[in-house]
N, C-alpha and C. Protein backbone atom coordinates (compact mmCIF):
# COMPACT_ATOMS: atom_id res chain seq x y z
N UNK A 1 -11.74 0.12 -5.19
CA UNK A 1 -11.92 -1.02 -4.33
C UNK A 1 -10.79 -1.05 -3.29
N UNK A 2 -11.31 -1.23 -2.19
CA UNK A 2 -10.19 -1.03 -0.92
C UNK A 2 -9.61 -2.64 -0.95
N UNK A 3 -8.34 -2.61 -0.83
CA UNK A 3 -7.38 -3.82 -0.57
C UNK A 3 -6.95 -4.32 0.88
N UNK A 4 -7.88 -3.85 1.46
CA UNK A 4 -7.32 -4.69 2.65
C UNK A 4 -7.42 -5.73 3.51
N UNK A 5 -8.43 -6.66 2.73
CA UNK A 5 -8.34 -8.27 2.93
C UNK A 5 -7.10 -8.67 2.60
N UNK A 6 -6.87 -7.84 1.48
CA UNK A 6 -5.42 -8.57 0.58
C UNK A 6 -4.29 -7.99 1.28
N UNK A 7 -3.90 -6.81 1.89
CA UNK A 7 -3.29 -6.79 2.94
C UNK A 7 -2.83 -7.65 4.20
N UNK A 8 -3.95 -7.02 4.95
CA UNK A 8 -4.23 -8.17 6.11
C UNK A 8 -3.90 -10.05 5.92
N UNK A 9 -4.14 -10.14 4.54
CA UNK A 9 -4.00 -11.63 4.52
C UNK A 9 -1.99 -11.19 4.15
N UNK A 10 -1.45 -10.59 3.35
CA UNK A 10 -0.19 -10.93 3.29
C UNK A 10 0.46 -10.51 4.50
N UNK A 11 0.09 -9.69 5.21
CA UNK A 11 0.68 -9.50 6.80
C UNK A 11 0.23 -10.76 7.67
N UNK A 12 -0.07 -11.74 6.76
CA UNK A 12 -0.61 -13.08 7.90
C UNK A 12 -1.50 -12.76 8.88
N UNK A 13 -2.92 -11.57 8.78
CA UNK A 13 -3.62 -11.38 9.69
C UNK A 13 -4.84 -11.74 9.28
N UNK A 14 -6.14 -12.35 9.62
CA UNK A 14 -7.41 -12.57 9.26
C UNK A 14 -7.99 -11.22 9.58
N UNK A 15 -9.08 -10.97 8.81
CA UNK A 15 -9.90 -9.70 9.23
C UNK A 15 -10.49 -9.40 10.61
N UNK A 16 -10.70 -10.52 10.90
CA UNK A 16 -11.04 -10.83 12.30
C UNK A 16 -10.28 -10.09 12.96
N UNK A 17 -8.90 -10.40 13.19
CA UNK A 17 -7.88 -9.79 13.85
C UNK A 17 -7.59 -8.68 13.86
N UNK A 18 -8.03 -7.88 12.21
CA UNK A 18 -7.26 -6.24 12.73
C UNK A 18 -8.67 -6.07 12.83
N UNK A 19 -10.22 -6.38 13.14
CA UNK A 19 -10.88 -5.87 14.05
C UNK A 19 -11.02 -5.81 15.04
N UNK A 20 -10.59 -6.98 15.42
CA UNK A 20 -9.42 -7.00 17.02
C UNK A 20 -8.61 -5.63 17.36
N UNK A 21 -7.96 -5.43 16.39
CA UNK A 21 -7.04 -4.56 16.44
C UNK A 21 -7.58 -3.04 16.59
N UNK A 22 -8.87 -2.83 15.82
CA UNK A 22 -9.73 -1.86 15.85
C UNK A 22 -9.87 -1.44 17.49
N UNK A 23 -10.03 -2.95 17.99
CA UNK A 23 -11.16 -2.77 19.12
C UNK A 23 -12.81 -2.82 18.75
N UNK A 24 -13.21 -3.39 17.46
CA UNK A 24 -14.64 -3.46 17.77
C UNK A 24 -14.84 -4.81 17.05
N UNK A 25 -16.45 -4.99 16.67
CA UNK A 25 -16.79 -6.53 16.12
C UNK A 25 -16.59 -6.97 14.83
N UNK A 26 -16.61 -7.79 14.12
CA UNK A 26 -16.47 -7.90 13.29
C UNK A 26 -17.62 -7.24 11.91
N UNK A 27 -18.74 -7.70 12.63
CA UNK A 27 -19.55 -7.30 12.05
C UNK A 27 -19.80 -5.51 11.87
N UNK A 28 -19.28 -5.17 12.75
CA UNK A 28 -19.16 -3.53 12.58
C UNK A 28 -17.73 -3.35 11.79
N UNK A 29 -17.08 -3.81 11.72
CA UNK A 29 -15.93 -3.58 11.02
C UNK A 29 -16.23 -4.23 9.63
N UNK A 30 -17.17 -4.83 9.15
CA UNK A 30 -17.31 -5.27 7.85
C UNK A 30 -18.21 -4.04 7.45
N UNK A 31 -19.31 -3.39 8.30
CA UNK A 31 -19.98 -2.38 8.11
C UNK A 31 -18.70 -1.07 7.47
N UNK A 32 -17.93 -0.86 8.40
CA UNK A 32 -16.85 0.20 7.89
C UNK A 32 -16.01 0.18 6.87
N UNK A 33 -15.78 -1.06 6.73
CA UNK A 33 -14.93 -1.29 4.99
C UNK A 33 -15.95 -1.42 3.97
N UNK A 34 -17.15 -1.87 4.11
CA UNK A 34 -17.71 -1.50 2.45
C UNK A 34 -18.75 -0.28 2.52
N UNK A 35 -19.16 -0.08 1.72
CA UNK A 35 -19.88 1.47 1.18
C UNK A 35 -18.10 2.62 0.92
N UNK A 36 -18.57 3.67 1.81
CA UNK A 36 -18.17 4.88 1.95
C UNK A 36 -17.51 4.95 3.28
N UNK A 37 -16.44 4.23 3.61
CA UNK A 37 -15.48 4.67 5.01
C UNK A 37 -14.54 6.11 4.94
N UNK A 38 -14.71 7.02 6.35
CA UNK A 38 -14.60 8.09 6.23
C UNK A 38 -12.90 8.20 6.17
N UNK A 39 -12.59 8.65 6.29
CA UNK A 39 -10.58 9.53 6.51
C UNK A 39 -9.90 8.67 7.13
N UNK A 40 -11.16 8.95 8.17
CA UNK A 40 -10.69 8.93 9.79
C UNK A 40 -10.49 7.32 10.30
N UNK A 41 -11.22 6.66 9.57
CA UNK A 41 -11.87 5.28 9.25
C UNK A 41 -10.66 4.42 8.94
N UNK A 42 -10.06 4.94 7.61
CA UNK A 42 -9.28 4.80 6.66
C UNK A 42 -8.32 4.72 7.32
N UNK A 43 -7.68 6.24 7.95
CA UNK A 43 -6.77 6.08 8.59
C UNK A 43 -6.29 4.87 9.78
N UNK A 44 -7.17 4.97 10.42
CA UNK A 44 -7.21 3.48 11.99
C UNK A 44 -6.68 2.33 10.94
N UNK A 45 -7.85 2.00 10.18
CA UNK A 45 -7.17 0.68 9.60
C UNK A 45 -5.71 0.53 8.90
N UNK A 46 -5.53 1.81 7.87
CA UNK A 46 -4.14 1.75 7.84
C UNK A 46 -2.67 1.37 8.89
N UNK A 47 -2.92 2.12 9.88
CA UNK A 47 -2.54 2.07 11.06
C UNK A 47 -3.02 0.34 11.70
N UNK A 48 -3.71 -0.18 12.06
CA UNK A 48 -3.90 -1.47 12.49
C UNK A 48 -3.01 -2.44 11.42
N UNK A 49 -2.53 -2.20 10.04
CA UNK A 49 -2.30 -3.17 9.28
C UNK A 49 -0.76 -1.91 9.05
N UNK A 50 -0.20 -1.36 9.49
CA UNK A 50 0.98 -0.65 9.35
C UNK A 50 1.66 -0.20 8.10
N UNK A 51 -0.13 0.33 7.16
CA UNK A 51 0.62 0.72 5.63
C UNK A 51 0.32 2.07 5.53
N UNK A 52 0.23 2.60 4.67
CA UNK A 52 0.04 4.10 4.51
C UNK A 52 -1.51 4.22 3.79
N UNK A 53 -2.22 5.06 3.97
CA UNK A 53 -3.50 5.32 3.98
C UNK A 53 -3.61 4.59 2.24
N UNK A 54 -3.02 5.12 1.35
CA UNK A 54 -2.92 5.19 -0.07
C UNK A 54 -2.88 3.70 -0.54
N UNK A 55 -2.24 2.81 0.28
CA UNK A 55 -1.68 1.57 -0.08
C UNK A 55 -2.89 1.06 0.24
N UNK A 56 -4.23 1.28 0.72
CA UNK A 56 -5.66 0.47 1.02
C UNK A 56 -6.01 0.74 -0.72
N UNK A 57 -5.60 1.69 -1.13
CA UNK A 57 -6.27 1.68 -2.47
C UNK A 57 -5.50 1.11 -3.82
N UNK A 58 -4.04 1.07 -3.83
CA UNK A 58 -3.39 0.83 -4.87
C UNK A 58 -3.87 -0.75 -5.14
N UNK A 59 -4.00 -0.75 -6.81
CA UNK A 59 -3.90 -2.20 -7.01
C UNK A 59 -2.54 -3.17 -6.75
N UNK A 60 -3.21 -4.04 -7.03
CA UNK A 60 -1.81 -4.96 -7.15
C UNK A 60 -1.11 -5.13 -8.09
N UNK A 61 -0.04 -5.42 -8.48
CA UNK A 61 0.84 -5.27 -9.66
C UNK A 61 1.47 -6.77 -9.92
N UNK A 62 1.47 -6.95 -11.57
CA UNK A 62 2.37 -8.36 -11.95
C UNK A 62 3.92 -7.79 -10.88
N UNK A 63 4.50 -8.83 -10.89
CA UNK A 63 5.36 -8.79 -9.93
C UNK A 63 6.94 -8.36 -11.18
N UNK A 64 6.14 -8.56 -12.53
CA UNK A 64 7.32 -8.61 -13.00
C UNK A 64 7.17 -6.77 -13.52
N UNK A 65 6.26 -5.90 -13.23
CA UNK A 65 6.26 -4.48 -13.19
C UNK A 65 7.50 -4.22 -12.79
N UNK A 66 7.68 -3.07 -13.04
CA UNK A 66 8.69 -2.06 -11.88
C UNK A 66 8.24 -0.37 -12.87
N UNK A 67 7.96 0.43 -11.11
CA UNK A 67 8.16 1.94 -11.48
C UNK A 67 9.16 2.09 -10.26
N UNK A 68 9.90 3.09 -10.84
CA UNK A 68 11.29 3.34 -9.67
C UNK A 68 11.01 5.07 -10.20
N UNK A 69 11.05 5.72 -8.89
CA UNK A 69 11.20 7.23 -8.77
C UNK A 69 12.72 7.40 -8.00
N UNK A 70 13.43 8.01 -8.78
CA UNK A 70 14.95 8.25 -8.29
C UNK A 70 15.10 9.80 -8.11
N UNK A 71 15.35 10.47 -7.25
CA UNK A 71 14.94 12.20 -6.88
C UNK A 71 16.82 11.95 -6.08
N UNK A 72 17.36 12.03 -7.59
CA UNK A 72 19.19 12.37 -6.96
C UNK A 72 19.63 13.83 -7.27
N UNK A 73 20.02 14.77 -6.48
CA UNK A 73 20.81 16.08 -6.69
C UNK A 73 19.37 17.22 -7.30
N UNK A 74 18.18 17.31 -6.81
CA UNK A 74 17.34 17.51 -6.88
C UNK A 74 16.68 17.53 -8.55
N UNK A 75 17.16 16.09 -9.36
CA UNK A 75 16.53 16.10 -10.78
C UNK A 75 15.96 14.25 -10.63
N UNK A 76 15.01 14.19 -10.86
CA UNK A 76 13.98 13.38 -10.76
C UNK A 76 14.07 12.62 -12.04
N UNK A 77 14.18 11.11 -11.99
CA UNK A 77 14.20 10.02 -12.69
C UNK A 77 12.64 9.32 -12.62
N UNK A 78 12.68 8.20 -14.15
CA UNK A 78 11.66 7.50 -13.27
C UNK A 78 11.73 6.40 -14.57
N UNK A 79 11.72 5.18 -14.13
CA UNK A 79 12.67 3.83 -14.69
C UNK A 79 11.17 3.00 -14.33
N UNK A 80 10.75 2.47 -15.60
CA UNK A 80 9.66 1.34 -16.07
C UNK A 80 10.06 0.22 -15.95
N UNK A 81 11.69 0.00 -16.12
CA UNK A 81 12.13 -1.24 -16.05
C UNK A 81 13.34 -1.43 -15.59
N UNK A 82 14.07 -2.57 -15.27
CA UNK A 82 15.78 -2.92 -14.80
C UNK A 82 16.16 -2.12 -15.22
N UNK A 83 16.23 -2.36 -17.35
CA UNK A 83 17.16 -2.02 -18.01
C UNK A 83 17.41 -0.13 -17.19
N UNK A 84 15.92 0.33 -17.39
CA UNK A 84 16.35 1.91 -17.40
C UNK A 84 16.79 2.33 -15.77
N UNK A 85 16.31 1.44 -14.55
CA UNK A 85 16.81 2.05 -13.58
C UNK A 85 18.34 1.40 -13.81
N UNK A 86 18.57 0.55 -14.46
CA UNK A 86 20.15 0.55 -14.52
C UNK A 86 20.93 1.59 -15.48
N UNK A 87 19.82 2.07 -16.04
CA UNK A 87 21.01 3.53 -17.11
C UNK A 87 21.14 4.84 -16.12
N UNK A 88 19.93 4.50 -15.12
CA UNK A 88 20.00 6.07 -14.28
C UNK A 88 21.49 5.65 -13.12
N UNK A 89 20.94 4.54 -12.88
CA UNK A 89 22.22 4.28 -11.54
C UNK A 89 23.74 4.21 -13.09
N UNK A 90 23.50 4.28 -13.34
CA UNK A 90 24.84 4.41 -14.62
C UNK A 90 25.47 5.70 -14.92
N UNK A 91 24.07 6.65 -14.38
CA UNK A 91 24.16 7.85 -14.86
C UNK A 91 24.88 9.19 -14.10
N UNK A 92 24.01 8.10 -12.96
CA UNK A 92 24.01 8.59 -11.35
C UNK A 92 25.89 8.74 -10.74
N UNK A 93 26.30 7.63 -11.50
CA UNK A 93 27.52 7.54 -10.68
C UNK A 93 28.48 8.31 -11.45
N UNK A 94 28.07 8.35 -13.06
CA UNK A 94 29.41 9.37 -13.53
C UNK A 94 29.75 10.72 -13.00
């Protein structure tokens, strides 16, 4: 399921607007977000709402989640929570 009502609404934009932003109607732009929108499709709107193609698809997350990818001195971390990104930055500095 593409997220970008839920986008558009936390960038404070109505759909209306990044079909504005498109350049076309609304009603053709409701045509392009449901079914099967192509790459190319995908891409524009990303771009009209200034996220990365990938972020139309990620869900949303409890806020109290955390994944942290830490790529220090070319060895790769990856912290589920405070506690553990605080053992890597612990780790990081010895």
């Amino acid at each position: 399921m593409l997220r970008i009502k839920e986008i558009a609404k936390s960038k404070g934009y109505k759909l209306s607007e990044v079909a504005d932003k498109l350049n076309i109607g609304r009603s053709a732009f409701h045509q392009m977000t449901t079914g099967n929108p192509t790459v190319e499709t995908l891409e524009k709107i990303a771009s009209a709402l200034n996220v990365e193609v990938w972020e139309l698809f990620t869900p949303t997350t409890n806020k109290e989640e955390l994944t942290a990818l830490v790529d220090h001195q070319g060895k790769l971390y990856k912290a589920n929570t405070i506690e553990d990104l605080q053992k890597i930055i612990d780790e990081i500095r010895q």
